[in-house]
N, C-alpha and C. Protein backbone atom coordinates (compact mmCIF):
# COMPACT_ATOMS: atom_id res chain seq x y z
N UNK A 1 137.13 136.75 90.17
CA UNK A 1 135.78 137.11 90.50
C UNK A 1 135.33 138.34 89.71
N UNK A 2 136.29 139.43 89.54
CA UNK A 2 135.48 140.30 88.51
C UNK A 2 135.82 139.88 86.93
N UNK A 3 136.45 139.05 86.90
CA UNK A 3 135.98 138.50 85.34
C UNK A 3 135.17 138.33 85.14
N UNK A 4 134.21 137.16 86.27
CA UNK A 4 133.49 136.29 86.22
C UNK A 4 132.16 137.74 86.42
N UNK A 5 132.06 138.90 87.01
CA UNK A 5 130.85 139.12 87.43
C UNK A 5 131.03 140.71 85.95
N UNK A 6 132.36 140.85 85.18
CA UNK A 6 131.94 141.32 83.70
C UNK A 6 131.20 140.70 82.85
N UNK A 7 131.45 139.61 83.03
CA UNK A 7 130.89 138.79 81.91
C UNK A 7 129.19 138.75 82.18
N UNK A 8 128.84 138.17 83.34
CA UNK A 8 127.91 138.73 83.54
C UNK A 8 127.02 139.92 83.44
N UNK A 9 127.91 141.31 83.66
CA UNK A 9 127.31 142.31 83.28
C UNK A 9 127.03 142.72 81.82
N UNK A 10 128.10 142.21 81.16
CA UNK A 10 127.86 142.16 79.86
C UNK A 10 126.58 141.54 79.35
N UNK A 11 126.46 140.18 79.57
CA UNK A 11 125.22 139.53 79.14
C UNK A 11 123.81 140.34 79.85
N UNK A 12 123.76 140.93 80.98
CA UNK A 12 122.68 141.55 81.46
C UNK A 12 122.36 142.94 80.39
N UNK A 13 123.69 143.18 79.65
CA UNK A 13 123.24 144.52 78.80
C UNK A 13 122.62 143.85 77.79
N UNK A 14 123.67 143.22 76.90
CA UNK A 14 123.50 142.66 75.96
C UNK A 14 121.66 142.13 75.79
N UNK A 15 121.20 141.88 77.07
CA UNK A 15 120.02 141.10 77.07
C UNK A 15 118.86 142.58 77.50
N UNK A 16 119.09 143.08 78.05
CA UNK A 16 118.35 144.52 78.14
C UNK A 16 118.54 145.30 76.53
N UNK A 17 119.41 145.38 76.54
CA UNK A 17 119.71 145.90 75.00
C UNK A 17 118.07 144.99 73.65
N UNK A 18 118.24 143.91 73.94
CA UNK A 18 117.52 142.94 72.92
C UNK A 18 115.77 143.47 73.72
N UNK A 19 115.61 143.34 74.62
CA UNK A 19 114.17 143.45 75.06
C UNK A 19 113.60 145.22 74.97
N UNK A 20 115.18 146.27 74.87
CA UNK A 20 114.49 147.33 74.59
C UNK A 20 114.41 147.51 73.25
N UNK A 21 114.87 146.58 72.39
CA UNK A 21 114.70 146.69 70.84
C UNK A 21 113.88 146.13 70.60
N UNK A 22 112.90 144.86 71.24
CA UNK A 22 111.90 144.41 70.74
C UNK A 22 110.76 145.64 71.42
N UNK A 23 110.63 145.90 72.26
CA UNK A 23 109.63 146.77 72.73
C UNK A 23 109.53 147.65 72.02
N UNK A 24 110.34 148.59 71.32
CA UNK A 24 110.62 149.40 70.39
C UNK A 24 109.46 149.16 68.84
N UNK A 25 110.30 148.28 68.68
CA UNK A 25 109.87 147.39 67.50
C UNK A 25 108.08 147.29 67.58
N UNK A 26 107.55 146.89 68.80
CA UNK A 26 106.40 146.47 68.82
C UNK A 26 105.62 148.19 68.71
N UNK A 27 106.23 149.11 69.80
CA UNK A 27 105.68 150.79 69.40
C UNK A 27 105.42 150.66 67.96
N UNK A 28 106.76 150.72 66.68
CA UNK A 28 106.78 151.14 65.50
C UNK A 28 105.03 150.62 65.04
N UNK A 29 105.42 149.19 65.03
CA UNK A 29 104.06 148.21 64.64
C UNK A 29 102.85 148.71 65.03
N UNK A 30 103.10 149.09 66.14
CA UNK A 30 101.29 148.94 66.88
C UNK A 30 100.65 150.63 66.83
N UNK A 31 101.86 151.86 66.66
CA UNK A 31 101.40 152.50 66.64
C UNK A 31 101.73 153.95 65.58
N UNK A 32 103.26 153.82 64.76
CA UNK A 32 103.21 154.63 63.89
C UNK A 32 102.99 154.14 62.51
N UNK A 33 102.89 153.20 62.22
CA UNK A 33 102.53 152.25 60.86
C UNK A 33 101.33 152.05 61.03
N UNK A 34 100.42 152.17 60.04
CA UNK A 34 98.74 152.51 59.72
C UNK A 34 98.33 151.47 60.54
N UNK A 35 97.78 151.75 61.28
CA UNK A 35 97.57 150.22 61.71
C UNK A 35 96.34 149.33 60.75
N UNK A 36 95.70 150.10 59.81
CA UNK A 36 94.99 149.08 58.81
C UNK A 36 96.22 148.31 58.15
N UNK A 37 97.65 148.56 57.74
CA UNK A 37 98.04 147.70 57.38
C UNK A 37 98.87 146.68 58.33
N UNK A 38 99.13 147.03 59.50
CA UNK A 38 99.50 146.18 60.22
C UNK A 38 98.17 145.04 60.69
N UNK A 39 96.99 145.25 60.80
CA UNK A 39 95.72 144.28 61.04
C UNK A 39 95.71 144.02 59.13
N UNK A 40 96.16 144.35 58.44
CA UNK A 40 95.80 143.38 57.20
C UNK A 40 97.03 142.48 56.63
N UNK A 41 98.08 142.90 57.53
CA UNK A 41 99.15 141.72 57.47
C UNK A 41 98.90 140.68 58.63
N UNK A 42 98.00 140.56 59.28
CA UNK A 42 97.94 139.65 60.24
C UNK A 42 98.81 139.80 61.36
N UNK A 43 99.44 141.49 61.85
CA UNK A 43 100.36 141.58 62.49
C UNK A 43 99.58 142.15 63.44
N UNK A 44 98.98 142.65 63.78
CA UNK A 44 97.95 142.68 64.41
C UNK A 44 96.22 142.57 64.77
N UNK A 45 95.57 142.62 65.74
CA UNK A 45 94.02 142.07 65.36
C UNK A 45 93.97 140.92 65.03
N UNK A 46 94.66 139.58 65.45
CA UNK A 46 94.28 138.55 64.39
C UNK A 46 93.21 137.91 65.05
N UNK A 47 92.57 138.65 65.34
CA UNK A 47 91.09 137.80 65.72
C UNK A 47 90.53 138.27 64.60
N UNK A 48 90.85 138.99 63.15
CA UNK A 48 90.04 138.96 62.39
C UNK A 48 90.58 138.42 60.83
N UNK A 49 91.56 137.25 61.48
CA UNK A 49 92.69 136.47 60.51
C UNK A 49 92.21 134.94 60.25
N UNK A 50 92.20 134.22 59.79
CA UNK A 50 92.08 133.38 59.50
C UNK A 50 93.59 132.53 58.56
N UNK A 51 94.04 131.37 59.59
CA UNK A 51 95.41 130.91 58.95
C UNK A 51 95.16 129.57 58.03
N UNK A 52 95.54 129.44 56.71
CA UNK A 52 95.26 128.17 56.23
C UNK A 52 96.39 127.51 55.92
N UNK A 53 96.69 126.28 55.66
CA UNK A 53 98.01 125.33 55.31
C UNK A 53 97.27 124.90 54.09
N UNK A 54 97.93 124.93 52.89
CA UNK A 54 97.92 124.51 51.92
C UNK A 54 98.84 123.93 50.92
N UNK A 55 98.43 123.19 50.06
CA UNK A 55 99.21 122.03 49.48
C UNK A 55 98.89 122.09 48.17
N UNK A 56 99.27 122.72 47.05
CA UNK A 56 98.93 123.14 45.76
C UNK A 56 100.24 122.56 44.84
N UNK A 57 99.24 122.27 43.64
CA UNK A 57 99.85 121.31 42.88
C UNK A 57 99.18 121.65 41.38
N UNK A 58 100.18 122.60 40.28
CA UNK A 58 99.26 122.56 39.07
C UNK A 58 97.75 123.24 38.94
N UNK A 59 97.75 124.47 39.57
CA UNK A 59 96.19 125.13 39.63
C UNK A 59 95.22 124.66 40.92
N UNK A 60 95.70 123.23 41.03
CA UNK A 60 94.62 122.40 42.57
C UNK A 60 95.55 123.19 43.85
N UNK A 61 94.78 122.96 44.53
CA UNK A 61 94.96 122.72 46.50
C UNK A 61 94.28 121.65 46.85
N UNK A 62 94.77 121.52 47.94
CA UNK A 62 94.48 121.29 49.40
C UNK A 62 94.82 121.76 50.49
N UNK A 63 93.78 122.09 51.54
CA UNK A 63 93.82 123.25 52.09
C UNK A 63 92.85 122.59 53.80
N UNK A 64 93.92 123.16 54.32
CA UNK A 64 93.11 123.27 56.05
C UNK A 64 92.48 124.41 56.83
N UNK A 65 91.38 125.45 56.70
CA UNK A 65 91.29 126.21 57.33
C UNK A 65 91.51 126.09 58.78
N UNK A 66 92.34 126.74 59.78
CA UNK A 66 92.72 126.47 61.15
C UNK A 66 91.53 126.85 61.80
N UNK A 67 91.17 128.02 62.18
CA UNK A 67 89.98 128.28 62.85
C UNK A 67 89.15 127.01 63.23
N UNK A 68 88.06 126.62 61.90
CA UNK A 68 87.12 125.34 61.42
C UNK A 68 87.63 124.43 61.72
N UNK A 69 88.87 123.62 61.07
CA UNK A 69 89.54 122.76 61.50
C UNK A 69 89.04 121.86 59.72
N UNK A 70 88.86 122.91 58.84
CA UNK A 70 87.85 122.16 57.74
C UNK A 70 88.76 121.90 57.13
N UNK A 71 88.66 120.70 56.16
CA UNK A 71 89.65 120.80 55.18
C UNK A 71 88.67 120.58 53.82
N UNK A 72 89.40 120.84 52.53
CA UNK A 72 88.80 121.02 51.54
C UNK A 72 89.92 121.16 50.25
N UNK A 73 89.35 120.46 49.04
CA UNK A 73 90.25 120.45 48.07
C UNK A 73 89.57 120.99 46.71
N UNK A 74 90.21 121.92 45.80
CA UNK A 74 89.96 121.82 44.58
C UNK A 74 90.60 121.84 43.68
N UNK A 75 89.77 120.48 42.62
CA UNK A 75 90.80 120.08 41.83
C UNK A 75 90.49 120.54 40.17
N UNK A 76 90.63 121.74 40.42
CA UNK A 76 90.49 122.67 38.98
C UNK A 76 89.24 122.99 38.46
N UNK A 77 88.09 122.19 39.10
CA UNK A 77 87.12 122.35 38.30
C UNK A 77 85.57 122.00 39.61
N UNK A 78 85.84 121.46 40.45
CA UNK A 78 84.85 121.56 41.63
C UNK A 78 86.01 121.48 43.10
N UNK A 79 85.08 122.08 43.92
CA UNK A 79 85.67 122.33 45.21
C UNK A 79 84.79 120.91 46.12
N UNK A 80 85.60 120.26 46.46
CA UNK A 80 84.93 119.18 47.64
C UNK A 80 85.24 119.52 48.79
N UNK A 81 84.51 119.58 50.13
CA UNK A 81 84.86 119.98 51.51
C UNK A 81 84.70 118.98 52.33
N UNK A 82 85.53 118.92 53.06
CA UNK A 82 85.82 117.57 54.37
C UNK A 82 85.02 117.61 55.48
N UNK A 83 84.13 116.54 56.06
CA UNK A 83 83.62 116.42 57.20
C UNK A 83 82.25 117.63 57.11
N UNK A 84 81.55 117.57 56.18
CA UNK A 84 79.85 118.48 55.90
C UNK A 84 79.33 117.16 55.72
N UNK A 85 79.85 116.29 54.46
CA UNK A 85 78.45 115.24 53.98
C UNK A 85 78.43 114.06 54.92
N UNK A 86 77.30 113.52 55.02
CA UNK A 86 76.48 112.15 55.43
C UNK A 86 76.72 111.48 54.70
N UNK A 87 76.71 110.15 55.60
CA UNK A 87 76.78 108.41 54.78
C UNK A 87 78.13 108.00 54.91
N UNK A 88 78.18 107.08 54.27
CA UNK A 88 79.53 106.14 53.99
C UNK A 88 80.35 106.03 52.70
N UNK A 89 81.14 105.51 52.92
CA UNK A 89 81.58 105.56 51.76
C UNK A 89 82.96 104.16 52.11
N UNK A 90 83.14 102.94 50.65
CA UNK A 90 83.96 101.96 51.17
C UNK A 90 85.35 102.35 50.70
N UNK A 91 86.47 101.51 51.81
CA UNK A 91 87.46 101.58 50.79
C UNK A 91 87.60 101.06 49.69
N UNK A 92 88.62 101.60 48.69
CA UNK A 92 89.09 100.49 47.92
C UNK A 92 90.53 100.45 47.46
N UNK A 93 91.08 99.27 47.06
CA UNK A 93 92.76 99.15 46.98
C UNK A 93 93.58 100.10 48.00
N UNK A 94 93.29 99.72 49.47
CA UNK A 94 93.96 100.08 50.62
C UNK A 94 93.87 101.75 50.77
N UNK A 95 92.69 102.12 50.09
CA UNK A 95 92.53 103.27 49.63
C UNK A 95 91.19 104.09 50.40
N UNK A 96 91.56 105.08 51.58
CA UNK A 96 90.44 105.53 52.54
C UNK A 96 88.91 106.45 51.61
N UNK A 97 88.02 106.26 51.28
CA UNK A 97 87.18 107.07 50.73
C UNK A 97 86.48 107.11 51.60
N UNK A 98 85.91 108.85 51.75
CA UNK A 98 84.85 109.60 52.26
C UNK A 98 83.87 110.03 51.86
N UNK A 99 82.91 110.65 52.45
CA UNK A 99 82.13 111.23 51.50
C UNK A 99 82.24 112.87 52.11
N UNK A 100 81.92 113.81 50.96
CA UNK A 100 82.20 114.92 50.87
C UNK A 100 81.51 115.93 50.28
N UNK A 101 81.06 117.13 50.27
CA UNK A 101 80.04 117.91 49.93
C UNK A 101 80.29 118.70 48.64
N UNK A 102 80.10 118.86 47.44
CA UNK A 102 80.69 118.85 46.26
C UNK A 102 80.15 120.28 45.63
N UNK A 103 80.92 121.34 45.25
CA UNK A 103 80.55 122.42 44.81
C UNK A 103 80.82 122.62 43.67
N UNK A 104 80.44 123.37 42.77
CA UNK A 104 80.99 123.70 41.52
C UNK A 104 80.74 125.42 41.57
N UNK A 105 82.33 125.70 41.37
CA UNK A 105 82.16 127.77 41.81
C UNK A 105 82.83 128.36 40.02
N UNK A 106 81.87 129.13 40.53
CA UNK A 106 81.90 130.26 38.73
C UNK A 106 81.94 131.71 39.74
N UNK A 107 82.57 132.79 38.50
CA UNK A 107 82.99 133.96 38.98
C UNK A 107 82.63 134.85 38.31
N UNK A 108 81.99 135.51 38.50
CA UNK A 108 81.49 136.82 37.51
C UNK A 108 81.75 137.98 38.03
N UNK A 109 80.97 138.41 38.84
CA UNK A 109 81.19 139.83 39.61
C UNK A 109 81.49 139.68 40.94
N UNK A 110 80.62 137.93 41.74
CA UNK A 110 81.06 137.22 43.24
C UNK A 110 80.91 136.10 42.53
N UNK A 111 81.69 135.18 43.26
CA UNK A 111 82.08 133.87 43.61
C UNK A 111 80.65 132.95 43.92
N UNK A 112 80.26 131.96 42.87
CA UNK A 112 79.18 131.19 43.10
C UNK A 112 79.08 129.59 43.08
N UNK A 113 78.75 129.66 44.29
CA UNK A 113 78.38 128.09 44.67
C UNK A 113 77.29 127.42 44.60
N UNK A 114 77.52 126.64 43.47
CA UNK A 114 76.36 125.78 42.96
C UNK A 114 76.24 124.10 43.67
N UNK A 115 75.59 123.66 44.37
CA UNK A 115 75.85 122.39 45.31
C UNK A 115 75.31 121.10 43.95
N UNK A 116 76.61 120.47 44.11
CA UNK A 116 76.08 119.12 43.65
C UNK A 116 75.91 118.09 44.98
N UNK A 117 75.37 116.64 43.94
CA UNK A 117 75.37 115.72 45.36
C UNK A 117 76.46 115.20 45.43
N UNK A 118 76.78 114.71 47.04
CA UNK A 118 77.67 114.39 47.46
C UNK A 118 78.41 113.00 46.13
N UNK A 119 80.14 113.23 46.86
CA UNK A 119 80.62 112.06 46.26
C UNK A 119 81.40 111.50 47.44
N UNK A 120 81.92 110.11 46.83
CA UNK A 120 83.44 109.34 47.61
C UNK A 120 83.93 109.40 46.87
N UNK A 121 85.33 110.46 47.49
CA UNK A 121 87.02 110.75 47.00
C UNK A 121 87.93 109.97 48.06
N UNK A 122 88.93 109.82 47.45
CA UNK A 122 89.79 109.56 49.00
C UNK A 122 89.80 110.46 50.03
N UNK A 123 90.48 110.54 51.02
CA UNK A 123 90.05 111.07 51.87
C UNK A 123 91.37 112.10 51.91
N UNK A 124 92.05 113.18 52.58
CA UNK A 124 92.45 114.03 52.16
C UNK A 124 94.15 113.96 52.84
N UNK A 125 94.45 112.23 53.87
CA UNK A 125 95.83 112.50 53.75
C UNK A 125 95.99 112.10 52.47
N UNK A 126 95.65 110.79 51.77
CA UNK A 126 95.60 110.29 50.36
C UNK A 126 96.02 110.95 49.41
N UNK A 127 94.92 112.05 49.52
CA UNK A 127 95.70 113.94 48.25
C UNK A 127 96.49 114.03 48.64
N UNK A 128 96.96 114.50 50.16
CA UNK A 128 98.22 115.16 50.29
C UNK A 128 99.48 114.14 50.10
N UNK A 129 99.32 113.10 50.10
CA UNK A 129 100.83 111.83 50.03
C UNK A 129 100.77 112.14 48.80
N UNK A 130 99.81 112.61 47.97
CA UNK A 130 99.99 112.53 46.33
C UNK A 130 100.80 114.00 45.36
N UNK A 131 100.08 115.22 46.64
CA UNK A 131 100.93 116.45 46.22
C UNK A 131 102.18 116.22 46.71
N UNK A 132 102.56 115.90 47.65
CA UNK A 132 103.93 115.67 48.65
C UNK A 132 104.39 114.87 47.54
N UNK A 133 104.46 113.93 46.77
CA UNK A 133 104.66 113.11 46.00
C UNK A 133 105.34 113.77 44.73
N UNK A 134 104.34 114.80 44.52
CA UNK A 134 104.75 115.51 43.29
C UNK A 134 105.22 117.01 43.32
N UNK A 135 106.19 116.99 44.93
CA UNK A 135 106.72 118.12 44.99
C UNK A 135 106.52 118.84 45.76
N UNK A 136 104.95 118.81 45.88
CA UNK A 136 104.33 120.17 47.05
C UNK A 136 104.53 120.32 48.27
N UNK A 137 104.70 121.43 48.59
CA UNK A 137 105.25 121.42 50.34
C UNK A 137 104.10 122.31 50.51
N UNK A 138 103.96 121.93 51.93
CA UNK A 138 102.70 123.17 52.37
C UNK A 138 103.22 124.19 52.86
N UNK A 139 102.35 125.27 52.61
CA UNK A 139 102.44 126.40 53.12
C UNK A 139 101.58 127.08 53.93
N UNK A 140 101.43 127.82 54.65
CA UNK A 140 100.98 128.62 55.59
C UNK A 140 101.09 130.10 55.21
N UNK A 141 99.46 130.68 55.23
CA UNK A 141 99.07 131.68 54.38
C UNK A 141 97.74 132.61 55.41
N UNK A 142 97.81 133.92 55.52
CA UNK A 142 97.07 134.54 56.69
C UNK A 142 96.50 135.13 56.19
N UNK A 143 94.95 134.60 56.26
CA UNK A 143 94.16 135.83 55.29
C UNK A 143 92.85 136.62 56.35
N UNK A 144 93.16 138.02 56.22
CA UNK A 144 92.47 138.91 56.67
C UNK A 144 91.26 139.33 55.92
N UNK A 145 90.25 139.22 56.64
CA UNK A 145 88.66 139.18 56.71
C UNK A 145 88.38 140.75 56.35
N UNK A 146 87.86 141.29 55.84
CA UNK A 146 87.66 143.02 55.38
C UNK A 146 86.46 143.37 56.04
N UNK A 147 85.65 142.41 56.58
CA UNK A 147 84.10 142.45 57.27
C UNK A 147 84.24 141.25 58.29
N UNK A 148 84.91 141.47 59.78
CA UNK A 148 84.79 141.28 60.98
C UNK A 148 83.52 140.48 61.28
N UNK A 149 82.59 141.17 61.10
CA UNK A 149 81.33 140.61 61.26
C UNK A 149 80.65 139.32 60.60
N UNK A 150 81.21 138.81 59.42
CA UNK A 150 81.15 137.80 58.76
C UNK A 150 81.31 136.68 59.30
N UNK A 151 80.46 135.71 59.30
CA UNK A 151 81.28 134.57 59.84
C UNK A 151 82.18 134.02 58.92
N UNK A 152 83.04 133.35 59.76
CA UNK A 152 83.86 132.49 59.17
C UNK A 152 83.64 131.27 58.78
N UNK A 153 82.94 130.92 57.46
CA UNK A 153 82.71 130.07 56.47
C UNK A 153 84.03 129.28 56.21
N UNK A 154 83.84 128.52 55.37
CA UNK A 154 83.91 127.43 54.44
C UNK A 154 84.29 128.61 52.98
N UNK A 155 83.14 129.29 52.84
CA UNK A 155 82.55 130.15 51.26
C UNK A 155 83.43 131.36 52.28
N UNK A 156 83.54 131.72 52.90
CA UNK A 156 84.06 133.24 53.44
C UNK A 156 85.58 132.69 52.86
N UNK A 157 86.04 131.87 53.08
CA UNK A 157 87.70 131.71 52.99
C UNK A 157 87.77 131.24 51.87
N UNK A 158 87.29 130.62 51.21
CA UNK A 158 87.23 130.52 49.53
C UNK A 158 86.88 131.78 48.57
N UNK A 159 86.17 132.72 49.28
CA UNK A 159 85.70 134.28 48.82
C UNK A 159 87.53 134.85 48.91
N UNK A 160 87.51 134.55 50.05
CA UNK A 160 89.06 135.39 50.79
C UNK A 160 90.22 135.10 50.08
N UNK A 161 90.31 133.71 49.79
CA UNK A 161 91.18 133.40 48.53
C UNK A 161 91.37 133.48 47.14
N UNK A 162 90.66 133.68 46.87
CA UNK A 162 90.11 134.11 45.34
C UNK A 162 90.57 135.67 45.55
N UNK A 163 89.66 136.03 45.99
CA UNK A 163 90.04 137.71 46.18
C UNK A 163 91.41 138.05 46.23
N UNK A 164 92.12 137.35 46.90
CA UNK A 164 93.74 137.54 47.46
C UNK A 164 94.79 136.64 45.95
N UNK A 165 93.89 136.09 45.23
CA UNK A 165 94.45 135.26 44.27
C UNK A 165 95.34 133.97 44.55
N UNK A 166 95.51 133.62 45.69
CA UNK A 166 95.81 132.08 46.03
C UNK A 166 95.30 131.28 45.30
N UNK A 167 94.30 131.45 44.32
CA UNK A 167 93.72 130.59 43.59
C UNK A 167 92.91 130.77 42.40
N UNK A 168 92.44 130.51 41.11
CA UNK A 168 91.84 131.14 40.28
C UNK A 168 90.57 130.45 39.76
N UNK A 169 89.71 130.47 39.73
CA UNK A 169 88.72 130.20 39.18
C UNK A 169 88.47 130.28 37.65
């Protein structure tokens, strides 16, 4: 019986021991480390974070903003975004096409979005069986907003990426 109730005591330290090192841990974070860089690592504040999964392949993405739930691809030379455009669009060769809202972005001093008219691309598991295909694994990437007050765009997280260089124009 006191084997049985060491062992026990042991694990009760052992486990107090771990919860006063995370509490610890969370002090360092929350309050002697700047906290601008702890809210610009997404370690704290992330109500002013935005998380995306992306799937890049050769200069392109594909990309899910979480927040929106948007998805959107560019393939080196225009940005198309998922679920904005109207109409239809048919399949073809077992092949899902959508229609999609079509940008063309140039960079000078800010990031500019010039709207073309809509097209039908496939639709965006289609891209991703095709990056997955050729290697790409997604990743998960936390990008912090510098102006709170902004909404959270479509163009805000394409601003946010560019800026952060996830991507180049």
């Amino acid at each position: 019986m006191i084997e049985f109730m060491n062992v026990i005591l042991f694990y009760i330290i052992r486990f107090s021991a771990v919860i006063i090192a995370l509490y610890f841990a969370y002090l360092v974070v929350d309050n002697i480390l700047d906290p601008n860089v702890a809210q610009k690592m997404c370690l704290s504040k992330t109500e002013n974070c935005s998380q995306v999964d992306i799937y890049s392949y050769q200069g392109t993405l594909i990309a899910q903003e979480n927040i929106s739930q948007i998805w959107f691809w560019y393939n080196g030379e225009k940005l198309f975004v998922y679920g904005q455009a109207g109409g239809k669009c048919e399949s073809k060769g077992g092949i899902n096409f959508v229609p999609v809202s079509v940008f063309q972005l140039s960079y000078k001093d800010e990031i500019n979005f010039t709207q073309y008219p809509n097209e039908c691309i496939p639709d965006y598991d289609n891209i991703i069986s095709s990056y997955v295909n050729q290697g790409s694994k997604k990743e998960t990437i936390f990008l912090y907003r510098k102006d709170p007050s902004e909404l959270n765009t479509i163009f805000s997280v394409i601003k946010n990426m560019v800026d952060n260089k996830i991507f180049v124009i």
